[in-house]
Protein backbone atom coordinates (compact mmCIF):
# COMPACT_ATOMS: atom_id res chain seq x y z
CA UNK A 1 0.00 0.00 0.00
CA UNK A 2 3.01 2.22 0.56
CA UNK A 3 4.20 1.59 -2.85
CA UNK A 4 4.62 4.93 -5.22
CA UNK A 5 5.31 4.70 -8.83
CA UNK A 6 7.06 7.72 -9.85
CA UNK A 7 4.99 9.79 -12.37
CA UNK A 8 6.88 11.68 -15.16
CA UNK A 9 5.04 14.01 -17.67
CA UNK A 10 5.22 11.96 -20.84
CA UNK A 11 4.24 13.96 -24.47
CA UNK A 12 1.16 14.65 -25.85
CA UNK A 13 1.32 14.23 -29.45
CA UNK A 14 -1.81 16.23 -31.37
CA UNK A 15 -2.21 17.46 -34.91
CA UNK A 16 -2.02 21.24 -34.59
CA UNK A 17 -4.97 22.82 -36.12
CA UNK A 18 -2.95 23.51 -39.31
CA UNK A 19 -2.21 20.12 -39.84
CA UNK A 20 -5.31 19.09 -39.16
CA UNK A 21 -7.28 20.79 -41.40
CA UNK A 22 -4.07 19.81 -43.94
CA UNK A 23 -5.64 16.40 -43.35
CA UNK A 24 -9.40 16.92 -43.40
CA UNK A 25 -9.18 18.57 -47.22
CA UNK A 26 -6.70 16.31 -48.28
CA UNK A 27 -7.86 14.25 -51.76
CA UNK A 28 -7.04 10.62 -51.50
CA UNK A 29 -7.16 8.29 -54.40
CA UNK A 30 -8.34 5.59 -51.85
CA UNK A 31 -11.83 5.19 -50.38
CA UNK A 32 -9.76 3.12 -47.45
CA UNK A 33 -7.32 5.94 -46.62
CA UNK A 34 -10.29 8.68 -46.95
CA UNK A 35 -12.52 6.29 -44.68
CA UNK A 36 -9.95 6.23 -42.55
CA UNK A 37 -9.60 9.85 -42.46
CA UNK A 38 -12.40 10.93 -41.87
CA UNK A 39 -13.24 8.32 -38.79
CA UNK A 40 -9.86 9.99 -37.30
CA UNK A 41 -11.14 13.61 -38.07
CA UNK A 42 -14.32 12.64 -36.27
CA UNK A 43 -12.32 11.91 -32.98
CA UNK A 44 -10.35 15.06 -33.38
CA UNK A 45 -13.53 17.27 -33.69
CA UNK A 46 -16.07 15.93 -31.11
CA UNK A 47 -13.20 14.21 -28.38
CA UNK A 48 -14.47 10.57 -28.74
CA UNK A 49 -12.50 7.97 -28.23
CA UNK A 50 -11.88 4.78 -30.77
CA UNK A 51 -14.17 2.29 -29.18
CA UNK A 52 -16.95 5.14 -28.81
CA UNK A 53 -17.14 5.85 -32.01
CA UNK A 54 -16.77 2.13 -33.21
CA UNK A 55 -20.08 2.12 -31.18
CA UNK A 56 -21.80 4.72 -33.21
CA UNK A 57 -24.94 4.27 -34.43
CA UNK A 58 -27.73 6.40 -36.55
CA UNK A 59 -29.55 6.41 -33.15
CA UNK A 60 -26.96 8.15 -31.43
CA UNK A 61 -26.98 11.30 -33.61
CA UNK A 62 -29.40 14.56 -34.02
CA UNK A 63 -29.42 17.02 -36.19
CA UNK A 64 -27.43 19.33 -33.93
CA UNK A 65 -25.30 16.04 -31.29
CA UNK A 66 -24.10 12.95 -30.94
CA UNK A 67 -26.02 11.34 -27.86
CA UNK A 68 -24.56 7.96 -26.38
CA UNK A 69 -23.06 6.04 -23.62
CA UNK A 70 -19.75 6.39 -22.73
CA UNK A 71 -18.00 2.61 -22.14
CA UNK A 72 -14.44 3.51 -20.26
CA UNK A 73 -16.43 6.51 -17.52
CA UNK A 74 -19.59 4.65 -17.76
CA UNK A 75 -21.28 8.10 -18.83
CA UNK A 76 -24.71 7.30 -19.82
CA UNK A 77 -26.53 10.14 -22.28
CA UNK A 78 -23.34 11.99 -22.90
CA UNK A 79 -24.15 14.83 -25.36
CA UNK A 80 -21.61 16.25 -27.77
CA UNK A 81 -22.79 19.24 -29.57
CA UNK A 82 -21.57 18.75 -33.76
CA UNK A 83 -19.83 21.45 -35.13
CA UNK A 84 -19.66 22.04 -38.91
CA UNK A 85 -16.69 19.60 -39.68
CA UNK A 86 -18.28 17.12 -37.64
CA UNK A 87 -21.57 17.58 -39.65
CA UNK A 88 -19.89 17.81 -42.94
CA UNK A 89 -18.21 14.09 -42.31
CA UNK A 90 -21.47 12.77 -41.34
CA UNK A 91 -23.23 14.05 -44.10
CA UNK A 92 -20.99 12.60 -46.29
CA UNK A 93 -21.94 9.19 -45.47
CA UNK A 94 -25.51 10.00 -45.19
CA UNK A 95 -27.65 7.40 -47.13
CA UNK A 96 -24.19 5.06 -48.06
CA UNK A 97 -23.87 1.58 -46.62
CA UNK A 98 -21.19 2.91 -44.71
CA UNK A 99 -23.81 5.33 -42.48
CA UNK A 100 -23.30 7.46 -39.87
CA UNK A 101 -19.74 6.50 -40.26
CA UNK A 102 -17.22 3.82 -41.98
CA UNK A 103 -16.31 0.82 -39.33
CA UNK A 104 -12.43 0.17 -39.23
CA UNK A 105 -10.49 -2.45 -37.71
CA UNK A 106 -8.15 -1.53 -34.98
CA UNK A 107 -5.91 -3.96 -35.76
CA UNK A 108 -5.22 -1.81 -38.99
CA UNK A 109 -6.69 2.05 -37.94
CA UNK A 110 -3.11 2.58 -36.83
CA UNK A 111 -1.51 1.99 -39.96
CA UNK A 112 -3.74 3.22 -42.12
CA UNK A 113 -3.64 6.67 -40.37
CA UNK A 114 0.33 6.72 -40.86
CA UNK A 115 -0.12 6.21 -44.32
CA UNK A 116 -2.93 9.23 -44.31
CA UNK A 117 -0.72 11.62 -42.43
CA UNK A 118 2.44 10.69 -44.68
CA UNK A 119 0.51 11.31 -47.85
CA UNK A 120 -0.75 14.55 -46.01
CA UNK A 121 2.80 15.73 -45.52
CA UNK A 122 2.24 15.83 -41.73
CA UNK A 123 6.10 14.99 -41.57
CA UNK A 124 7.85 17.57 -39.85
CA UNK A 125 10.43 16.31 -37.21
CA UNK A 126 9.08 15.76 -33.70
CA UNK A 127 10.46 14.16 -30.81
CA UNK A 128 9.24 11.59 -28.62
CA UNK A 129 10.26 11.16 -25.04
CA UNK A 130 9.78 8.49 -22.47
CA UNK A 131 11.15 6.66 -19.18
CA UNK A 132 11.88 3.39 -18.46
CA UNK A 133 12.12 3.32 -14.73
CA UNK A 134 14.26 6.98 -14.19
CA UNK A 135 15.81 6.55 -17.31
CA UNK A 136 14.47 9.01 -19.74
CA UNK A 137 14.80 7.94 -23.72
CA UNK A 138 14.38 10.02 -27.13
CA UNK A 139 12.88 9.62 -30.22
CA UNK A 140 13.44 11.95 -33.07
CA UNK A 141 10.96 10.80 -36.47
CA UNK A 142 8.89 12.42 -39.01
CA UNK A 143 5.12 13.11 -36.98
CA UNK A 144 3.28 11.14 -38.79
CA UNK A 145 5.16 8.00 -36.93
CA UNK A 146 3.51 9.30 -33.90
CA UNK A 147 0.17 9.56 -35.06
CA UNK A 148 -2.08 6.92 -33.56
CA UNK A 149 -6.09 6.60 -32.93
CA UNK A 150 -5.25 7.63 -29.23
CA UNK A 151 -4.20 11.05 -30.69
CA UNK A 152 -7.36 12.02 -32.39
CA UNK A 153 -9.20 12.99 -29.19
CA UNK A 154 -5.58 14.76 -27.74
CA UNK A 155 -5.92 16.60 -31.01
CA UNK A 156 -9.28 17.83 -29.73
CA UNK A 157 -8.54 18.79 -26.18
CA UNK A 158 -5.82 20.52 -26.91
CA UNK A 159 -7.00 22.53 -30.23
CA UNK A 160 -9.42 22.97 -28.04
CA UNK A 161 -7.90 24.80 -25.29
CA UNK A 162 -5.53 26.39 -27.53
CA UNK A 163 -9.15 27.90 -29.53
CA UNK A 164 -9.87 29.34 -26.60
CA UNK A 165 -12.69 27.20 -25.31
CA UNK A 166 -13.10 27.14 -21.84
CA UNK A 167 -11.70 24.08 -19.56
CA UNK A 168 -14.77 23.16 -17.67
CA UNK A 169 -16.83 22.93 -21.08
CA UNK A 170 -13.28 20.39 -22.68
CA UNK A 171 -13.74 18.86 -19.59
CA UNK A 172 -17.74 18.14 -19.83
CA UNK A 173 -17.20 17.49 -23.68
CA UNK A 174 -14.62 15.32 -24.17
CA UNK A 175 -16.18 13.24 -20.24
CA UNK A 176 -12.93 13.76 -18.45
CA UNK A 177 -13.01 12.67 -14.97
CA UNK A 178 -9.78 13.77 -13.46
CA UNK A 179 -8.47 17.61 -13.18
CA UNK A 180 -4.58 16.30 -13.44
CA UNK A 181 -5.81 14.87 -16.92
CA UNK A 182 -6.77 18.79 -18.39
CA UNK A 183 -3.66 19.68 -16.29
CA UNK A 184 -1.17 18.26 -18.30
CA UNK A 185 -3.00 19.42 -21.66
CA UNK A 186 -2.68 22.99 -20.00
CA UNK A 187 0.86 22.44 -19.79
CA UNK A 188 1.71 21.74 -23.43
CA UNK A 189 -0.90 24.80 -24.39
CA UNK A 190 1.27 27.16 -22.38
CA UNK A 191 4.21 25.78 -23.78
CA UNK A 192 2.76 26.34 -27.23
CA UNK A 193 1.66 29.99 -26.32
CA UNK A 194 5.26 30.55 -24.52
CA UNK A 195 6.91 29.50 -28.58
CA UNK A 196 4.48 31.79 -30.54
CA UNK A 197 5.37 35.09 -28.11
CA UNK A 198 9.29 34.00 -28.64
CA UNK A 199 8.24 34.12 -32.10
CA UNK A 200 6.73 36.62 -32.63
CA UNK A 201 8.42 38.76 -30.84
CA UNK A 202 12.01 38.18 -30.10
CA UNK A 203 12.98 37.43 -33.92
């Protein structure tokens, strides 16, 4: 019971809002890279998670949310309110075989969304860090290497935050629990904010 594993802050990797939208308009030649896509986009523009919106169903959605049952909280009648790139994707699919949304493996979603984010040119260098035990490792690729289902709903929170949306309605949104969670979202926002004054104004 007296046992304490030592917590280190570990990265968030998100699409900045840039790339993001690089990704949303980008063509592809393949229905399975653009289904793809646009499940990911979904996650990054309402803050569900993988197996929620695996879950989705015509039943679940309104014109104006999505309504449903969140599995990992146990949330029951979360509502999301859509905003127009959420509404555009499921409008897309609107009276396909493939509506409200494509289904995608998860064996192969992570993948797939490489490839997406390569063909996207999402491939600046960005660098990964992480500890085993105290020991604290690097990782230096292109981004899209990072780029994962997980980050889809990071890519919301923090967008998000950094959109100027207030915490306690990310929080409600995207069901988190915890205030350390939003904490360490807060702390890569600042971070973010800290860059663009250096920027801008010590060139």
């Amino acid at each position: 019971e007296d046992f304490k594993a030592s917590e280190h802050d570990i990265d968030i990797v998100y699409l900045t809002f840039d790339e993001l939208m690089k990704l949303y308009h980008y063509e592809f030649d393949s229905d399975r890279l653009a289904h793809v896509r646009d499940f990911y986009c979904m996650g990054c523009f309402t803050g569900l998670r993988f197996s929620d919106l695996s879950k989705l169903y015509l039943a679940n959605i309104t014109d104006d949310h999505i309504v449903l049952s969140i599995q990992k909280t146990r949330t029951q009648n979360h509502a999301i309110k859509l905003n127009k790139y959420a509404k555009a994707i499921l409008e897309k699919y609107k009276g396909t075989i493939f509506e409200p949304l494509p289904r995608i493996s998860s064996q192969k979603f992570n993948d797939y969304i490489k490839e997406c984010c390569e063909l996207a040119e999402i491939n600046q260098p960005f660098t990964a860090h992480w500890y085993v035990g105290t020991q604290k490792h690097s990782l230096t690729q292109p981004k899209f290497k990072f780029i994962t289902s997980h980050t889809a709903r990071k890519t919301f929170i923090t967008n998000s935050l950094l959109l100027g949306m207030e915490p306690k309605a990310i929080k409600k949104i995207a069901n988190i629990k915890k205030d350390a969670v939003l904490d360490k979202y807060m702390k890569v926002t600042e971070a973010f904010t800290d860059s663009q004054m250096e920027n801008a104004w010590n060139k």
